[in-house]
Protein backbone atom coordinates (compact mmCIF):
# COMPACT_ATOMS: atom_id res chain seq x y z
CA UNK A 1 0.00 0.00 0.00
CA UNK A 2 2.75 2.05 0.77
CA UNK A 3 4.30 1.48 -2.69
CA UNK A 4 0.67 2.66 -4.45
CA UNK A 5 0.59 5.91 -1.94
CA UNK A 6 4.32 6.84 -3.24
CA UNK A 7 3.39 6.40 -6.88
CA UNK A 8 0.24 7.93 -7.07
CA UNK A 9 1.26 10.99 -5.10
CA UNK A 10 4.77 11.12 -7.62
CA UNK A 11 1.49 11.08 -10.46
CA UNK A 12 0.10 14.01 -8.80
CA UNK A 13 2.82 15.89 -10.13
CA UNK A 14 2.49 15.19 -13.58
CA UNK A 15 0.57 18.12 -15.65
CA UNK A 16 -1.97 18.07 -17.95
CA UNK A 17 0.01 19.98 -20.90
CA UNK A 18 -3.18 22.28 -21.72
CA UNK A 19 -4.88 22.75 -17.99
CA UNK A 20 -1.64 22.68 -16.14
CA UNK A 21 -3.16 20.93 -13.82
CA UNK A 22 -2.60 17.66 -11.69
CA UNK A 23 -4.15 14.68 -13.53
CA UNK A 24 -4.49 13.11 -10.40
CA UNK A 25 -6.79 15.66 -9.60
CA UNK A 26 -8.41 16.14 -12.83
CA UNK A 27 -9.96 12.45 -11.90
CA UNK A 28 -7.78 10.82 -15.14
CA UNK A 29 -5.51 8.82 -13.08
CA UNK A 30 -7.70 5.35 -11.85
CA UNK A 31 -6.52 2.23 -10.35
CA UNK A 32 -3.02 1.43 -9.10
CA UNK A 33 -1.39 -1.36 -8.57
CA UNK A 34 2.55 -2.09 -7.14
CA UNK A 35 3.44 -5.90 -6.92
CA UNK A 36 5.96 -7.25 -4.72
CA UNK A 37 8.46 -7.30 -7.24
CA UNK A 38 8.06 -3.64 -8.32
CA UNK A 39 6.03 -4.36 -11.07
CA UNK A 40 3.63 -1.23 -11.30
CA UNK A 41 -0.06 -0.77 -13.28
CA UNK A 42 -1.29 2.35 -13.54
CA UNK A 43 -4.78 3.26 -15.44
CA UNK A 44 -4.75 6.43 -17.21
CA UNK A 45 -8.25 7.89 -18.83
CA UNK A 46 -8.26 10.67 -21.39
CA UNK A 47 -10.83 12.90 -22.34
CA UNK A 48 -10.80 11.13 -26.15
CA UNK A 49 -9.31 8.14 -28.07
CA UNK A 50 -7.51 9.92 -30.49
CA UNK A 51 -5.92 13.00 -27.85
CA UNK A 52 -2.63 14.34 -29.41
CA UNK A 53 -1.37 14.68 -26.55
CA UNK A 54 -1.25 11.37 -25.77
CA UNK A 55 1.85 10.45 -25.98
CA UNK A 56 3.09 13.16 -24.12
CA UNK A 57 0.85 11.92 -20.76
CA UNK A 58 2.13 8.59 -21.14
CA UNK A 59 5.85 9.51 -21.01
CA UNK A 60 5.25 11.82 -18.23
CA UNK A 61 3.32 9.17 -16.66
CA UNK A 62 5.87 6.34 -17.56
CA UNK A 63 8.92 8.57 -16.54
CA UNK A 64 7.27 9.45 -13.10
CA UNK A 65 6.59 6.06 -12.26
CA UNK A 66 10.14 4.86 -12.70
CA UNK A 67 11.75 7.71 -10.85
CA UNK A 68 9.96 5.64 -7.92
CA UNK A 69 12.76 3.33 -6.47
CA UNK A 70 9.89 1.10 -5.63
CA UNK A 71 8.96 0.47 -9.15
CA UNK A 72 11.13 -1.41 -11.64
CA UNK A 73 8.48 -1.89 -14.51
CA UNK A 74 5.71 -0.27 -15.48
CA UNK A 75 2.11 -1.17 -17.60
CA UNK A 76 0.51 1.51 -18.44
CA UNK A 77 -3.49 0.88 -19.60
CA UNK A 78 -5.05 3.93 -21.47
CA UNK A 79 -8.43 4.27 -21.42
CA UNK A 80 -11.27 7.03 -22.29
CA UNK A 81 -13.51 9.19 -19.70
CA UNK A 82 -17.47 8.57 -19.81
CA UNK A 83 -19.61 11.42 -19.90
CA UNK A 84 -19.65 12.23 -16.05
CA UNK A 85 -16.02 11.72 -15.54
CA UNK A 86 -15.71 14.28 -18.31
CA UNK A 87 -17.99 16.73 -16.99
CA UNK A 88 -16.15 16.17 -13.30
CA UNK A 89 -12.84 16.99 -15.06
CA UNK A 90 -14.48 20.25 -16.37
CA UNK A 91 -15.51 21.16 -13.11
CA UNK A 92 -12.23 20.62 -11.80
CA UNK A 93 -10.62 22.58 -14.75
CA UNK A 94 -13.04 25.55 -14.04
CA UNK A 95 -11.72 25.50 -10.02
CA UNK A 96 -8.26 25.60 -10.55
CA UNK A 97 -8.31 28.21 -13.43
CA UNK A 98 -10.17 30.30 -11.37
CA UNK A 99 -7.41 29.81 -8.45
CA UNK A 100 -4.23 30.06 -10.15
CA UNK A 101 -3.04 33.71 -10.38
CA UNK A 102 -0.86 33.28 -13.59
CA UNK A 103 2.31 34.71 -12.83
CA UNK A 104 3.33 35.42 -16.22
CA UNK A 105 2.16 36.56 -19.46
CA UNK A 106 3.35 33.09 -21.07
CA UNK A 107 0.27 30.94 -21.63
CA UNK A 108 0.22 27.83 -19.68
CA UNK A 109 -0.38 25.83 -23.34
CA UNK A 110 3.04 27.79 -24.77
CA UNK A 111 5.52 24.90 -24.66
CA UNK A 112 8.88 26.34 -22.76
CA UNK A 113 11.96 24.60 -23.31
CA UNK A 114 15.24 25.08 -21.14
CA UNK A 115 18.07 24.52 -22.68
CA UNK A 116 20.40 23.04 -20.14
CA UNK A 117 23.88 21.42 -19.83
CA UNK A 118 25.91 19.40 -16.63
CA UNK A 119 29.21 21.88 -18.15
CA UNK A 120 30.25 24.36 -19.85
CA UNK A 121 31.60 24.63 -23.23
CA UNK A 122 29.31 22.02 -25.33
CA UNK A 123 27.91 24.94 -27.24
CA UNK A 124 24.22 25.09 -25.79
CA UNK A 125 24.16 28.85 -26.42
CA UNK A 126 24.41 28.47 -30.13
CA UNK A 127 22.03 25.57 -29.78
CA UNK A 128 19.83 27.41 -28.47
CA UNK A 129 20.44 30.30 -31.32
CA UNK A 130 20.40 28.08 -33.96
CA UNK A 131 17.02 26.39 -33.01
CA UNK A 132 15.47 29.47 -32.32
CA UNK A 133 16.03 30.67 -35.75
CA UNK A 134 14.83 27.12 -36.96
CA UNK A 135 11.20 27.54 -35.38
CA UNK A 136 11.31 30.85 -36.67
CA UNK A 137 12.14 29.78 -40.11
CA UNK A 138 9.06 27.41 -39.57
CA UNK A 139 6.74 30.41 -39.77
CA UNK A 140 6.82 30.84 -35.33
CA UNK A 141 7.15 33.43 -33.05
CA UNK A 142 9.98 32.23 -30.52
CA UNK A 143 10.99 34.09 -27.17
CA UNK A 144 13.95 33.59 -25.92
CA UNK A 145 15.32 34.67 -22.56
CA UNK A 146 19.02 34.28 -21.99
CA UNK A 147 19.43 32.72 -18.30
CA UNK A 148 22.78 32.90 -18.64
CA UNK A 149 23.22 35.76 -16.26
CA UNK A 150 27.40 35.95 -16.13
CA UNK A 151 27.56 34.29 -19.38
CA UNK A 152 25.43 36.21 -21.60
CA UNK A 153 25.79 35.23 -25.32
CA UNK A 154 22.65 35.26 -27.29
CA UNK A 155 22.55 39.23 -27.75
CA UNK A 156 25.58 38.41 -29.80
CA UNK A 157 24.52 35.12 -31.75
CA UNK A 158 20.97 36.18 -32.87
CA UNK A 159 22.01 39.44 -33.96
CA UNK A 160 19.54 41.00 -32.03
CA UNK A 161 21.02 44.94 -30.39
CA UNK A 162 18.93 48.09 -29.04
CA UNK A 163 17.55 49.52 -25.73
CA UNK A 164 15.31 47.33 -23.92
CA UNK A 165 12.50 49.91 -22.73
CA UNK A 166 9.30 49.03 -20.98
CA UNK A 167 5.57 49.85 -21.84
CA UNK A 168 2.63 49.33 -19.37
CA UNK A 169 5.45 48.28 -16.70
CA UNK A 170 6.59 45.38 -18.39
CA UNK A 171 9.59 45.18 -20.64
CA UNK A 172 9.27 45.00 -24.02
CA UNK A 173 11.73 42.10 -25.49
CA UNK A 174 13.62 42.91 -28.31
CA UNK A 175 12.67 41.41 -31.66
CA UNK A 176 13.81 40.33 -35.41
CA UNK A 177 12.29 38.96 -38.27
CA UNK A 178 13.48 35.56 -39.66
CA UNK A 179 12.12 34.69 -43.01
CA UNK A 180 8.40 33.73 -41.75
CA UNK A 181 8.06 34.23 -38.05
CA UNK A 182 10.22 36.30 -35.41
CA UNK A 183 12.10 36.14 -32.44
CA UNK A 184 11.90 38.23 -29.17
CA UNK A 185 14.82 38.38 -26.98
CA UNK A 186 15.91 39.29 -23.71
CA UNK A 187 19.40 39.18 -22.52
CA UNK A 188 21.83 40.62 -19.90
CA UNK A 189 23.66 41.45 -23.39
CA UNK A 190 21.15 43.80 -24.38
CA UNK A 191 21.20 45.75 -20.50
CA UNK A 192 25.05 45.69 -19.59
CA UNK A 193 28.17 46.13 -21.49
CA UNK A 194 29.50 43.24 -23.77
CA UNK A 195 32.97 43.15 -21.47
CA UNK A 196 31.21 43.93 -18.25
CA UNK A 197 31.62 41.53 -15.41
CA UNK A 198 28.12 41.26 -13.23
CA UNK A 199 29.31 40.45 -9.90
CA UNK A 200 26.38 39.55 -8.51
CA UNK A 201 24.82 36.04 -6.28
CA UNK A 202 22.70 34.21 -4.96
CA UNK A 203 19.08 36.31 -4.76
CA UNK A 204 19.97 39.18 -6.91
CA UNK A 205 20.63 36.56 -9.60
CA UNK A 206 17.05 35.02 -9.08
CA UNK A 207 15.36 38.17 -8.80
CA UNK A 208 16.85 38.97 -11.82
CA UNK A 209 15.65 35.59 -13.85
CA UNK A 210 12.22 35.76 -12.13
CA UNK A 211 11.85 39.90 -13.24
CA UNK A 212 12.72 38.64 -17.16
CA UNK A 213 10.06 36.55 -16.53
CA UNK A 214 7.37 38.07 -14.57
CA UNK A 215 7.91 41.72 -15.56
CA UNK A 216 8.19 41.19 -19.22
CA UNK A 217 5.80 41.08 -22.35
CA UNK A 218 6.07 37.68 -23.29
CA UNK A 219 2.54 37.08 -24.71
CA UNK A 220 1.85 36.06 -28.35
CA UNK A 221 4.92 33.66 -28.55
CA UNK A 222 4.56 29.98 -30.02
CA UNK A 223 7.99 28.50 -27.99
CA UNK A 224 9.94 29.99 -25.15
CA UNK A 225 13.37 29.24 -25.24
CA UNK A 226 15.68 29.48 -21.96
CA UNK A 227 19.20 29.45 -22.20
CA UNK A 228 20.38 27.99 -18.90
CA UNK A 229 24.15 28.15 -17.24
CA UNK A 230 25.66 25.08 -16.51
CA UNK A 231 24.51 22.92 -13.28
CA UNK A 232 22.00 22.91 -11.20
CA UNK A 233 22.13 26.19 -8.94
CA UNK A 234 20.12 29.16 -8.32
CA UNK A 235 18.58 30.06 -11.76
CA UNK A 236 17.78 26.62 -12.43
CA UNK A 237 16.00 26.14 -8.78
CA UNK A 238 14.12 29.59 -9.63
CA UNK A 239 13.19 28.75 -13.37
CA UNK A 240 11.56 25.63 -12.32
CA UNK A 241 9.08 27.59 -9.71
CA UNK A 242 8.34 29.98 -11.93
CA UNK A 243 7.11 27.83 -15.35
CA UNK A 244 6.18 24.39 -13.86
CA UNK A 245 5.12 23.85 -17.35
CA UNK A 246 8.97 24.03 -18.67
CA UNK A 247 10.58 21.00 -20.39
CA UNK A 248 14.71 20.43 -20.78
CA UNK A 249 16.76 19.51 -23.47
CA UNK A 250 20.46 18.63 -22.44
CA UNK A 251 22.86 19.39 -24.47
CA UNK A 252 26.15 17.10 -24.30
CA UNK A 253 29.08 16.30 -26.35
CA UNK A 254 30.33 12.73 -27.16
CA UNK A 255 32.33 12.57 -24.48
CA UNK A 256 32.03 10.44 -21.49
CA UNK A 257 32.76 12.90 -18.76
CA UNK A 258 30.34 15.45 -20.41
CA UNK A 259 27.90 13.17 -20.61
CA UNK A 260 27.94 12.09 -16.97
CA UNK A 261 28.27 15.43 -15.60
CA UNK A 262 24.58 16.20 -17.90
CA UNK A 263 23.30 13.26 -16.13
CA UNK A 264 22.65 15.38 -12.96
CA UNK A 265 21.42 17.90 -15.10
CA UNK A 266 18.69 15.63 -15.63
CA UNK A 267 18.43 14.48 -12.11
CA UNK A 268 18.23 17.59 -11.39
CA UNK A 269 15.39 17.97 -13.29
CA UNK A 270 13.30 15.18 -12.48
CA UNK A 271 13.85 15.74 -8.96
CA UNK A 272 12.43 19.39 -9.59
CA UNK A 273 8.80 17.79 -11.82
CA UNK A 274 10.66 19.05 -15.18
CA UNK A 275 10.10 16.43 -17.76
CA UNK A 276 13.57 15.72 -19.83
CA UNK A 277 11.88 15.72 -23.33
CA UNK A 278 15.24 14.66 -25.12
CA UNK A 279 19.50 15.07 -25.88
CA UNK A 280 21.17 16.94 -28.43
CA UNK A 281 24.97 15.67 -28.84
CA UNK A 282 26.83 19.11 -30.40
CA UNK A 283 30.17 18.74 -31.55
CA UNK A 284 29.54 15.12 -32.73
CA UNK A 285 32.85 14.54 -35.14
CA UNK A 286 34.32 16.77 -38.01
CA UNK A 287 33.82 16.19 -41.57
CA UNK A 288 37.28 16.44 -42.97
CA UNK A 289 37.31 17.79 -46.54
CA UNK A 290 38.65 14.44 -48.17
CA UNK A 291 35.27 13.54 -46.84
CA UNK A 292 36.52 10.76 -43.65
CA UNK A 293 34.65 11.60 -40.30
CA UNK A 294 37.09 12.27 -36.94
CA UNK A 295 35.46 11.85 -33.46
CA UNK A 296 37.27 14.57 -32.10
CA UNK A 297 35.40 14.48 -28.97
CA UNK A 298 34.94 10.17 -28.62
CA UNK A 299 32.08 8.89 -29.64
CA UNK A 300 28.30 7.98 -28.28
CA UNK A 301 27.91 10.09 -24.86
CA UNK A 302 24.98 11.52 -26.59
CA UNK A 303 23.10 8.18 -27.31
CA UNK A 304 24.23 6.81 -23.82
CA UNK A 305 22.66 9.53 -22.74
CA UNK A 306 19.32 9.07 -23.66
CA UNK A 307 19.26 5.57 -23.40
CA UNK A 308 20.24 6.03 -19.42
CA UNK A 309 17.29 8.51 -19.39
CA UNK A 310 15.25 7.13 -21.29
CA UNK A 311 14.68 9.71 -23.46
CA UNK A 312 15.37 9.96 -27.28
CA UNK A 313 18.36 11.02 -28.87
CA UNK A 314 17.28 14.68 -31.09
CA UNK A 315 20.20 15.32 -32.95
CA UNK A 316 24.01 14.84 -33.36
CA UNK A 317 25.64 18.22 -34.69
CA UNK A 318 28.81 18.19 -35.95
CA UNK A 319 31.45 20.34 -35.94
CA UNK A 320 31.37 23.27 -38.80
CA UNK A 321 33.14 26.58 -39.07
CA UNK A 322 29.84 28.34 -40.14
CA UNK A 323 29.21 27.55 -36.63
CA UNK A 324 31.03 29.39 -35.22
CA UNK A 325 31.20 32.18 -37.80
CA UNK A 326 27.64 32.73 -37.83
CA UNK A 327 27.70 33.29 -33.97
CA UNK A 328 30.13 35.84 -34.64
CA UNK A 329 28.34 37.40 -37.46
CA UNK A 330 25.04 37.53 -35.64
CA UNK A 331 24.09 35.44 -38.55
CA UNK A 332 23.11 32.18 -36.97
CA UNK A 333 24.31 29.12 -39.49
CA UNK A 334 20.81 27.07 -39.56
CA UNK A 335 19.84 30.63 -42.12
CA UNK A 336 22.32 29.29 -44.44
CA UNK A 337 21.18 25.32 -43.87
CA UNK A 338 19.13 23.12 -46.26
CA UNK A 339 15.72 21.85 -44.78
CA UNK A 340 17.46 18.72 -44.24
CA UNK A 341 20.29 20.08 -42.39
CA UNK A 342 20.81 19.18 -38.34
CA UNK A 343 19.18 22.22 -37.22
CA UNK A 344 16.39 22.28 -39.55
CA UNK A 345 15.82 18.78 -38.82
CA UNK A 346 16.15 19.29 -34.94
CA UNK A 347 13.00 21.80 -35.23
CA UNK A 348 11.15 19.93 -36.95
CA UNK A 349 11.14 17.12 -34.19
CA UNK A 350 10.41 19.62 -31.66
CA UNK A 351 7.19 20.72 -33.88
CA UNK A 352 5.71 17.34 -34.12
CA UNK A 353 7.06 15.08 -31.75
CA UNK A 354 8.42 16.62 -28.51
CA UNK A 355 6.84 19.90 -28.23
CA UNK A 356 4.06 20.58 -30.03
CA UNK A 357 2.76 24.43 -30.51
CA UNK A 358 -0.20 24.91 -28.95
CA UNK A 359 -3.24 24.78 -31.09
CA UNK A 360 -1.81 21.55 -32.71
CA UNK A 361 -2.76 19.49 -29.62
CA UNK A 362 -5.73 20.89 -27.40
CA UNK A 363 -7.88 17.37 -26.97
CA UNK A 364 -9.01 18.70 -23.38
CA UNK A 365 -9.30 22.73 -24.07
CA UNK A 366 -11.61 21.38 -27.71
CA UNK A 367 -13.87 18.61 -25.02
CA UNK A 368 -14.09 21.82 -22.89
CA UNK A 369 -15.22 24.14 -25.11
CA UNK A 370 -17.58 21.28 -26.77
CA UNK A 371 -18.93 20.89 -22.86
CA UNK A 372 -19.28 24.86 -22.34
CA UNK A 373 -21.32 24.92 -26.13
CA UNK A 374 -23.52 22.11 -25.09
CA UNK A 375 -24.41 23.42 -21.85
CA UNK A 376 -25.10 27.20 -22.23
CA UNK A 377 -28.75 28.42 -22.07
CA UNK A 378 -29.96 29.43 -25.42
């Protein structure tokens, strides 16, 4: 009994990716079972049979379950709601909407993705550049916020320079046009010198994370990026308070030691209720121009990785010069990519696999809405 308690309270902290709410307490979580031998079965109802976002719950469910030292396997049975389980979960919906203050302008459906690493130097700054500029490409609007207090970067790599000035007491994010959609920045690069030094710790750092976040115009974006510094310390703890709804993506490089120091990265994570969506390895091997690969860096830390998490394996990005040029440049190198290249390719797994944008899932919000129609007087 114990066991059941442990799991279904570690359920209770999976979200509904459109209510942001508790499925345990949206009623969609049912019978539980924990066998001697660890051997878990959890019942899962949805609000339809063909939900989008189904296989988002069931790896949040599935990950939860095995984060459970008590459980070593896991069968998951999916199931749909009847009508008065649906109309409960409406209820329910209504209650907690109307009791959660948000406390930002990012819409609870806007899938936010934190870029994070275990160390430095693996290139998750121009990652995150580069696949900013690849959703953009896509025809989205992308914010970005550079959490990188002391190492501020993206300023630089997007190309992106002005005043940051506020309207209506909020600040107003900096922005640029990429072929179909745009970007919106904000950055320590855009509010200090380039070759300043911000000596600063501890709470000034997180009030300074939470006030990019809470004091800033950040509505009408598809994706929020977050560039994180390396490890698990105070802008991590604070970023994971503020947008419960936030996903990671490590970013490692083949190496063994890199890869085991992004391990508690994702420990990190999990232990905080952020849901590791996948790994990128960067700096995967060079193509030499006589056209034989060198593993510079070893070999496979990225797909060890994933397959210690669990998770899948995004992309493996080589090593290029336009790399590193186009950071310099301000002209990020996925602009001069084909649509097959890594970056290109990287977005588009975000866009239908990992992360949809909100308005290509939305099961529950559409049964909702459907439920509000069919109930309103005439």
């Amino acid at each position: 009994m114990q066991a059941v308690q442990h799991l279904r309270d570690r359920l209770s902290q999976v979200l509904d990716p459109e209510l942001g709410a508790s499925i345990v307490e949206l009623g969609m979580v049912g019978d539980i079972t924990v066998d001697d031998e660890g051997h878990a079965t959890v019942s899962v109802a949805l609000t339809t049979s063909g939900c989008p976002l189904r296989a988002q719950i069931e790896r949040d469910v599935r990950e939860a379950a095995l984060s459970l030292d008590e459980v070593t396997s896991l069968e998951l049975v999916m199931g749909v709601m009847d009508a008065p389980s649906k109309a409960a979960l409406m209820q329910r919906a209504r209650t907690f909407a109307q009791a959660r203050a948000p406390l930002t302008s990012i819409p609870f459906q806007t899938p936010v993705l934190m870029i994070a690493s275990g160390k430095g130097g693996v290139g998750k700054s121009s990652v995150t550049a580069n696949l900013a500029v690849a959703l953009a490409r896509e025809g989205h609007r992308v914010g970005v916020l550079d959490a990188d207090i002391w190492g501020f970067s993206l300023s630089r790599l997007l190309g992106i320079e002005g005043e940051v000035k506020a309207h209506g007491g909020k600040m107003r994010p900096l922005e640029r046009a990429f072929d179909g959609g745009r970007i919106k920045l904000l950055s320590m690069g855009l509010l200090a010198d380039e070759d300043q030094a911000l000596l600063w710790r501890g709470l000034i750092v997180q009030k300074a994370v939470a006030q990019f976040i809470e004091d800033a115009d950040w509505s009408d974006i598809d994706y929020f990026l977050i560039d994180t510094p390396p490890g698990t310390g105070d802008i991590a703890m604070t970023l994971a308070r503020l947008l419960p709804q936030m996903g990671q993506i490590l970013v490692t490089t083949p190496a063994r030691a890199a890869q085991r120091v992004a391990a508690r990265s994702a420990d990190f994570a999990r232990k905080s209720n952020i849901r590791v969506l996948g790994v990128v390895e960067n700096m995967s091997g060079l193509l030499c121009t006589c056209g034989e690969r060198h593993s510079l860096f070893g070999e496979g830390g990225g797909r060890e990785l994933s397959e210690q998490l669990g998770v899948p394996l995004l992309a493996e990005i080589m090593l290029s010069p336009s790399i590193g040029a186009g950071g310099d440049s301000g002209e990020p190198a996925v602009l001069c990519e084909t649509s097959d290249g890594p970056f290109s390719a990287l977005a588009k797994r975000i866009l239908t696999d990992i992360a949809p944008p909100s308005g290509a899932q939305g099961c529950t919000a559409r049964m909702l809405d459907a439920l509000e129609r069919s109930v309103a007087p005439n």
